[in-house]
Protein backbone atom coordinates (compact mmCIF):
# COMPACT_ATOMS: atom_id res chain seq x y z
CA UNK A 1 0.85 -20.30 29.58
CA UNK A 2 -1.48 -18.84 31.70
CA UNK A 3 -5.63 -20.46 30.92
CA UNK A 4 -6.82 -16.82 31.46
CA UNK A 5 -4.96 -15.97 27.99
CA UNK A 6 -6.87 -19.38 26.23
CA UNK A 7 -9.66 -17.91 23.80
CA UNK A 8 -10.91 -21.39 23.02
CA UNK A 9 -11.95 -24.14 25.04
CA UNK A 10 -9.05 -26.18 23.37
CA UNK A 11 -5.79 -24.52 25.50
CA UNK A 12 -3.52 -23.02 22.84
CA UNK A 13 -2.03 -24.19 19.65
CA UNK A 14 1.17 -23.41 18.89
CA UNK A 15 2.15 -26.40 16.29
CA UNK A 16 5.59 -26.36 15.31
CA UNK A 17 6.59 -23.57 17.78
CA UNK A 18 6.90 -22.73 20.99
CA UNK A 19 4.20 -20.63 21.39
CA UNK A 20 1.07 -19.41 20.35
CA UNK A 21 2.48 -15.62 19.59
CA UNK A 22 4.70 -16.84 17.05
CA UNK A 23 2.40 -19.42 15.52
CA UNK A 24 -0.02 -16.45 15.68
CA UNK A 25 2.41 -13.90 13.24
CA UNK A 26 3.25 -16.53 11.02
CA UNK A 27 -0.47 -17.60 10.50
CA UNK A 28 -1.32 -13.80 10.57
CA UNK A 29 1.69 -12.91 7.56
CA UNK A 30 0.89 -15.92 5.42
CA UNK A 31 -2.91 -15.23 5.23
CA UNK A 32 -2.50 -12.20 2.62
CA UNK A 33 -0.74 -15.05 0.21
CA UNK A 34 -3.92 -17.38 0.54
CA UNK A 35 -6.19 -14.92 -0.33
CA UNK A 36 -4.17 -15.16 -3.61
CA UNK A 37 -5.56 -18.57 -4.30
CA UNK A 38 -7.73 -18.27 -7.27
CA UNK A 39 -10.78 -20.76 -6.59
CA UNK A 40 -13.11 -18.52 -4.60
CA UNK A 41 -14.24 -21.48 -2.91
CA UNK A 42 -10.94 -23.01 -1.71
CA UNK A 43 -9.68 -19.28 -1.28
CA UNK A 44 -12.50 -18.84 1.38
CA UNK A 45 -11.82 -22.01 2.85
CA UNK A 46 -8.15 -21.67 3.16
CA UNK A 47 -8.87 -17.92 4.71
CA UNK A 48 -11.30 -19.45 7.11
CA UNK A 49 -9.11 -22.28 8.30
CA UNK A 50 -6.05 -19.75 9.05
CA UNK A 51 -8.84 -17.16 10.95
CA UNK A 52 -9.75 -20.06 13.17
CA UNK A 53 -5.93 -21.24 13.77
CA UNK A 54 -5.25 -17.84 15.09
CA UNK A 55 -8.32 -17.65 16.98
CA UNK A 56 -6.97 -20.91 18.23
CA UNK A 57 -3.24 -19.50 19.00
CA UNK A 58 -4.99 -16.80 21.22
CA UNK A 59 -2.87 -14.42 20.20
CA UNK A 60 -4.11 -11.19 20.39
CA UNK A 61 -1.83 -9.38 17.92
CA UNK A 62 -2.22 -11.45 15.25
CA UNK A 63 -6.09 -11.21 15.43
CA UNK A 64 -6.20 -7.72 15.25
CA UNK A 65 -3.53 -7.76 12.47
CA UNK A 66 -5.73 -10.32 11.02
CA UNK A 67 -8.84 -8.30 11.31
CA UNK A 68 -6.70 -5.55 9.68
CA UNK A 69 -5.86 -7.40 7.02
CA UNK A 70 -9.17 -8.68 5.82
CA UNK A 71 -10.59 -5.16 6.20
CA UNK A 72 -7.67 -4.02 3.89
CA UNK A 73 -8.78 -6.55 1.31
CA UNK A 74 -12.25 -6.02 1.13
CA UNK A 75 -11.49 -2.04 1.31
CA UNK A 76 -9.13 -2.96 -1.60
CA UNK A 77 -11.74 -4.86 -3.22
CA UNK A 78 -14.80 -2.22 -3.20
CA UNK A 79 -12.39 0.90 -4.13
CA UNK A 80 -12.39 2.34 -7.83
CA UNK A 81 -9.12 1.47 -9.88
CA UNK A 82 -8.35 4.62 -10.20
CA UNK A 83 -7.95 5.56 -6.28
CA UNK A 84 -6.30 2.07 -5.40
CA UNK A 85 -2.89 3.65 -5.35
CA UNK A 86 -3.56 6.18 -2.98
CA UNK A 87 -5.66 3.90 -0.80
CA UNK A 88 -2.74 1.78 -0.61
CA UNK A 89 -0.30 4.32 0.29
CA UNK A 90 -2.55 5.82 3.37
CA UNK A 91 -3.76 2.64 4.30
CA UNK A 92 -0.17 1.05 4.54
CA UNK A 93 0.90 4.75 5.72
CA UNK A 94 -1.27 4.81 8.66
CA UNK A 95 -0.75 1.21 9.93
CA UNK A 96 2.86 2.03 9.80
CA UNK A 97 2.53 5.25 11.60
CA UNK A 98 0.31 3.87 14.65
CA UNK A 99 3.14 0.79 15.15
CA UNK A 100 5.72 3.90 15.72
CA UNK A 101 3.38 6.17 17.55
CA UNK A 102 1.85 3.53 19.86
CA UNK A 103 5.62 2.75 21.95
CA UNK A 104 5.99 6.41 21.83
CA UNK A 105 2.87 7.52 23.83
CA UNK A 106 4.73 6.46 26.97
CA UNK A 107 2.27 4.13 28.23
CA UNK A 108 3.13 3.07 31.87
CA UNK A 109 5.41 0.13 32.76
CA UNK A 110 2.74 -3.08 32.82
CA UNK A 111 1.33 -1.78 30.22
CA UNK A 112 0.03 -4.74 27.14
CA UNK A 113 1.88 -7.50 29.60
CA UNK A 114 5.00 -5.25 30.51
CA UNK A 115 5.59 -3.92 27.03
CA UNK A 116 5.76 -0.11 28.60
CA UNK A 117 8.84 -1.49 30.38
CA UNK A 118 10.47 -3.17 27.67
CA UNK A 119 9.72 -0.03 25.32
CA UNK A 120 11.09 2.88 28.17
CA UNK A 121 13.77 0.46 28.99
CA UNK A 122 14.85 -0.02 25.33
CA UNK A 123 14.53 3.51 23.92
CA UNK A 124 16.47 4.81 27.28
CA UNK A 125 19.06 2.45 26.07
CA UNK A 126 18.85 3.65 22.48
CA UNK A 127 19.06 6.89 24.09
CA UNK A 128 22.88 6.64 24.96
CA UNK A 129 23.79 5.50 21.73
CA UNK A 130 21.72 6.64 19.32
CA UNK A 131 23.48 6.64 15.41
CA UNK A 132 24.37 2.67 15.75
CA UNK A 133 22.41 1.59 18.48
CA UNK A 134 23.53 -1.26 21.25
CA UNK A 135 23.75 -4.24 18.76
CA UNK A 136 22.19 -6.69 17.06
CA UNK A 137 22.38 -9.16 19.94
CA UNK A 138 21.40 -6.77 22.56
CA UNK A 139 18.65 -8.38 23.75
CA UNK A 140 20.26 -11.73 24.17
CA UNK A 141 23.37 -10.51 26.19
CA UNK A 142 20.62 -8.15 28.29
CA UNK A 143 19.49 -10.74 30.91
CA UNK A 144 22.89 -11.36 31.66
CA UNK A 145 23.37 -7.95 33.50
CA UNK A 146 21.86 -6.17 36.59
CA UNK A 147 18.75 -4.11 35.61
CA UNK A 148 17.25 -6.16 32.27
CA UNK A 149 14.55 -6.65 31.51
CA UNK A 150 13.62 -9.40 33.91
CA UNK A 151 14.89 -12.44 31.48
CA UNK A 152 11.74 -12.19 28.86
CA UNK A 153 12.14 -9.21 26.18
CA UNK A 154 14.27 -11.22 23.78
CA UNK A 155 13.31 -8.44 21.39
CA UNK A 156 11.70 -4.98 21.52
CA UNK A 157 8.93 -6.32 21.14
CA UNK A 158 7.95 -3.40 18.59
CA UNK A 159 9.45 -2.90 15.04
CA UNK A 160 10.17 0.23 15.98
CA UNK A 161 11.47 0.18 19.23
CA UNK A 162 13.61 -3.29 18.35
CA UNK A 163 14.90 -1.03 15.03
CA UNK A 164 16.40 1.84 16.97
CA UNK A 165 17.69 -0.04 20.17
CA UNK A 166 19.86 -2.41 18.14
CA UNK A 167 20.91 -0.40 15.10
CA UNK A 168 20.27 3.18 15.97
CA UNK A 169 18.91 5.50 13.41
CA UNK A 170 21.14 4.83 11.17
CA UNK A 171 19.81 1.13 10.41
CA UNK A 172 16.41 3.08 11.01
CA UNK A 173 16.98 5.30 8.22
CA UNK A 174 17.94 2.35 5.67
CA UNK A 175 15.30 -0.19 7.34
CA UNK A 176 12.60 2.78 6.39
CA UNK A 177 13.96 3.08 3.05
CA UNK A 178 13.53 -0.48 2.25
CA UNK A 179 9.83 -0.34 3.22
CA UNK A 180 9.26 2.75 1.54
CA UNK A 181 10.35 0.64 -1.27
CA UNK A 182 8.23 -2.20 -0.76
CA UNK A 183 5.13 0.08 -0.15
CA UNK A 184 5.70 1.78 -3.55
CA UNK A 185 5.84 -1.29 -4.79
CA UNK A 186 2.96 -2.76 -3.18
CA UNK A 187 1.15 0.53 -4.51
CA UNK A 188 1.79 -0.60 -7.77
CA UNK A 189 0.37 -3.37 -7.83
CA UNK A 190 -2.71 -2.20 -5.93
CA UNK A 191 -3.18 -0.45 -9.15
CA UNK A 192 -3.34 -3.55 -11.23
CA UNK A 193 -5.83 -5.20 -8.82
CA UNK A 194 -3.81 -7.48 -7.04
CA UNK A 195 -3.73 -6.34 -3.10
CA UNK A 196 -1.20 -9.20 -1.52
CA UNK A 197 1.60 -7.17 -0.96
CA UNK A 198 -0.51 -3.68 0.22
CA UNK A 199 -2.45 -5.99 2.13
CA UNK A 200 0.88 -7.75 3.85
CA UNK A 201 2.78 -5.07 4.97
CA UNK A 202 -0.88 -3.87 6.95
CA UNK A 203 -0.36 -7.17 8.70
CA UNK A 204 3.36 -7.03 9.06
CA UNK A 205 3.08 -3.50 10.92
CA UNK A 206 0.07 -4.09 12.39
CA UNK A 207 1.48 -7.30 13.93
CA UNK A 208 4.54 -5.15 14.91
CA UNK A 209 3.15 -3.60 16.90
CA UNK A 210 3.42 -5.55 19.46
CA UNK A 211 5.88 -7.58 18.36
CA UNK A 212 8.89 -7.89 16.14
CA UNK A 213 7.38 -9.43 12.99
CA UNK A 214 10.28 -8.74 10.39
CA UNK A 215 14.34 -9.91 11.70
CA UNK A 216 17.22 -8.95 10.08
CA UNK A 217 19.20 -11.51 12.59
CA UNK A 218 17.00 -13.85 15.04
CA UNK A 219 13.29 -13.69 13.23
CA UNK A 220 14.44 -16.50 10.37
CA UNK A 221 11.21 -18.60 11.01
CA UNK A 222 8.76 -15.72 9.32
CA UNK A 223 11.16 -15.37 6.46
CA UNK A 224 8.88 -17.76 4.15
CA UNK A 225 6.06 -15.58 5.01
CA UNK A 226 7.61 -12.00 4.94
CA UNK A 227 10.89 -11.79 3.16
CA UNK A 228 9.99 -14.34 0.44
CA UNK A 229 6.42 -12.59 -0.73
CA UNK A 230 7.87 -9.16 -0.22
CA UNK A 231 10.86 -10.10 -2.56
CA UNK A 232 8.00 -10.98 -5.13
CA UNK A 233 6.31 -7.61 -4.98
CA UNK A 234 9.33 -5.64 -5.60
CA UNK A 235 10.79 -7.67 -8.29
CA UNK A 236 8.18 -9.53 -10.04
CA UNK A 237 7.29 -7.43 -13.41
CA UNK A 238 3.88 -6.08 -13.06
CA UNK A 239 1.49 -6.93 -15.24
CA UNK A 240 -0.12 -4.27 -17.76
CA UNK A 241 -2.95 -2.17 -17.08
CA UNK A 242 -6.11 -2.93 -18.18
CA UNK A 243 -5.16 -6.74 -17.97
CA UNK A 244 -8.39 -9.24 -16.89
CA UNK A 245 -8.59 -9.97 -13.39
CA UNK A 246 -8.12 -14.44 -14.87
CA UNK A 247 -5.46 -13.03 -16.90
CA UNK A 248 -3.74 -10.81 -15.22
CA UNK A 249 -3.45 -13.75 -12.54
CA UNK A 250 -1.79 -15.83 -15.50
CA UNK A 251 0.44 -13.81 -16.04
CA UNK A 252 1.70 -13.60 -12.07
CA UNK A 253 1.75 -17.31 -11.70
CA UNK A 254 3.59 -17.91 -14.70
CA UNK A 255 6.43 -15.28 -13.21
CA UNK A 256 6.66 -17.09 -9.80
C-alpha cells in the first residue's frame, strides 16, 4: 500500500481484511444501523468510533459515502414529516443517479487510480454482448487473457458498470427493480421517522461509486451489512403513523 494513500499517521487499518477499501465499505454500510442505537450517548459514540475507523482505513470512498450518509441523517432529521417521503426518494434518487452518470462521463484512462480504464474497458466488453452480459465470473477469468485489465479490476469497480458487464441489461433491468423496491420501501419508513434504510442505500450507491458495494456472487463479506438490513426494510411491518419516536422504536425492536 502505497504511504502517500495513509491519511493518519498510523499506516492503514484494514482488521479482518485485506485492505483498507473493503474494511472502509463495510464500516461505511454498517454505520446507518448504529445510528439506530437508541441511547443518544452511546449512539454518538458508536457513530464517532466507526467515522474515525474509516478515517483510519484511508479509504476515500467510504468517507465521502460516510459524509453522505450523516448529511442524509441530519437532512432526515430537520425535514417536516410530511415531506420525508419525497426527500427520501430524491435524495436516494440522486445518489443513485450520480453512481451511473459518473462511469459514463468518459473520464480518461488513469482516471480515480485507473478506474477510466476499467470502466471503457468493461462497458466496451458489455458492448458486444449486451442482453446477458460476459458472466458472472468475468472478471476473474479476465487476467487470464491478452488485453485485461492488467491483473487488478476483480470487479467493475462501479455498481453500474460491474451490473451491465456481467449480466447485461437484462440482470440490469431486474437488479433496478429490486432497488426500486427497497427505495420505496425505505421511503416508507422515512415517513414514520426512522431513516436507516433511506439513509443506507445513500451509502451503498454512494460507496458504489467507486466500487462494487452490493454482490450477487463474490461480495459475501458486506452481506451482514447490506443484504441483511435491506431485507429488514422491505419486510419488517411498519409501524403506524403518528406512533412516538420511544415507541415507535419498540415496536421495531420487538419485530427484529
Amino acid at each position: 500500500m502505497a504511504p502517500t494513500k495513509e491519511i493518519l499517521p498510523l499506516g492503514i487499518l484494514i482488521g479482518i481484511f485485506t485492505d483498507g477499501n473493503n474494511l472502509g465499505q463495510y464500516l461505511v454500510l454498517g454505520l446507518p444501523s448504529v445510528m439506530l442505537i437508541p441511547r443518544r450517548m452511546v449512539r454518538a459514540a458508536g457513530i464517532a468510533v466507526v467515522l474515525f475507523a474509516i478515517v483510519w482505513t484511508s479509504s476515500r470512498s467510504s468517507l465521502a459515502a460516510a459524509a453522505l450518509a450523516c448529511g442524509m441523517w441530519v437532512l432526515m432529521t430537520v425535514t417536516p414529516s410530511v415531506l420525508r417521503r419525497p426527500m427520501s426518494w430524491g435524495l436516494v434518487g440522486a445518489t443513485g443517479a450520480v453512481m451511473i452518470w459518473w462511469p459514463l462521463s468518459t473520464p480518461a484512462d488513469d482516471a480515480l487510480t485507473n478506474r477510466g480504464a476499467i470502466w471503457r474497458h468493461s462497458l466496451d466488453a458489455w458492448g458486444n454482448t449486451p442482453w446477458f452480459g460476459s458472466g458472472s465470473n468475468w472478471y476473474s477469468v479476465l487476467p487470464q487473457h491478452v488485453g485485461s485489465l492488467g491483473g487488478f479490476a476483480f470487479h467493475g469497480h462501479n455498481q453500474f458498470v460491474h451490473t451491465l458487464a456481467t449480466g447485461g441489461l437484462i440482470f440490469l433491468f431486474l437488479v433496478a427493480a429490486m432497488f426500486v423496491t427497497i427505495a420505496w420501501a425505505a421511503s416508507q419508513w422515512s415517513a414514520r421517522g426512522i431513516f436507516q434504510p433511506a439513509t443506507l442505500l445513500v451509502a451503498l450507491f454512494a460507496s458504489s461509486t467507486l466500487e462494487v458495494s452490493f454482490g450477487f456472487v463474490d461480495r459475501a463479506f458486506l452481506l451482514a451489512v447490506t443484504v441483511l438490513p435491506l431485507m429488514f426494510a422491505v419486510f419488517a411491518p411498519l409501524p403506524e403513523h403518528g406512533s412516538r419516536r420511544g415507541h415507535t422504536k419498540q415496536r421495531v425492536e420487538s419485530t427484529a
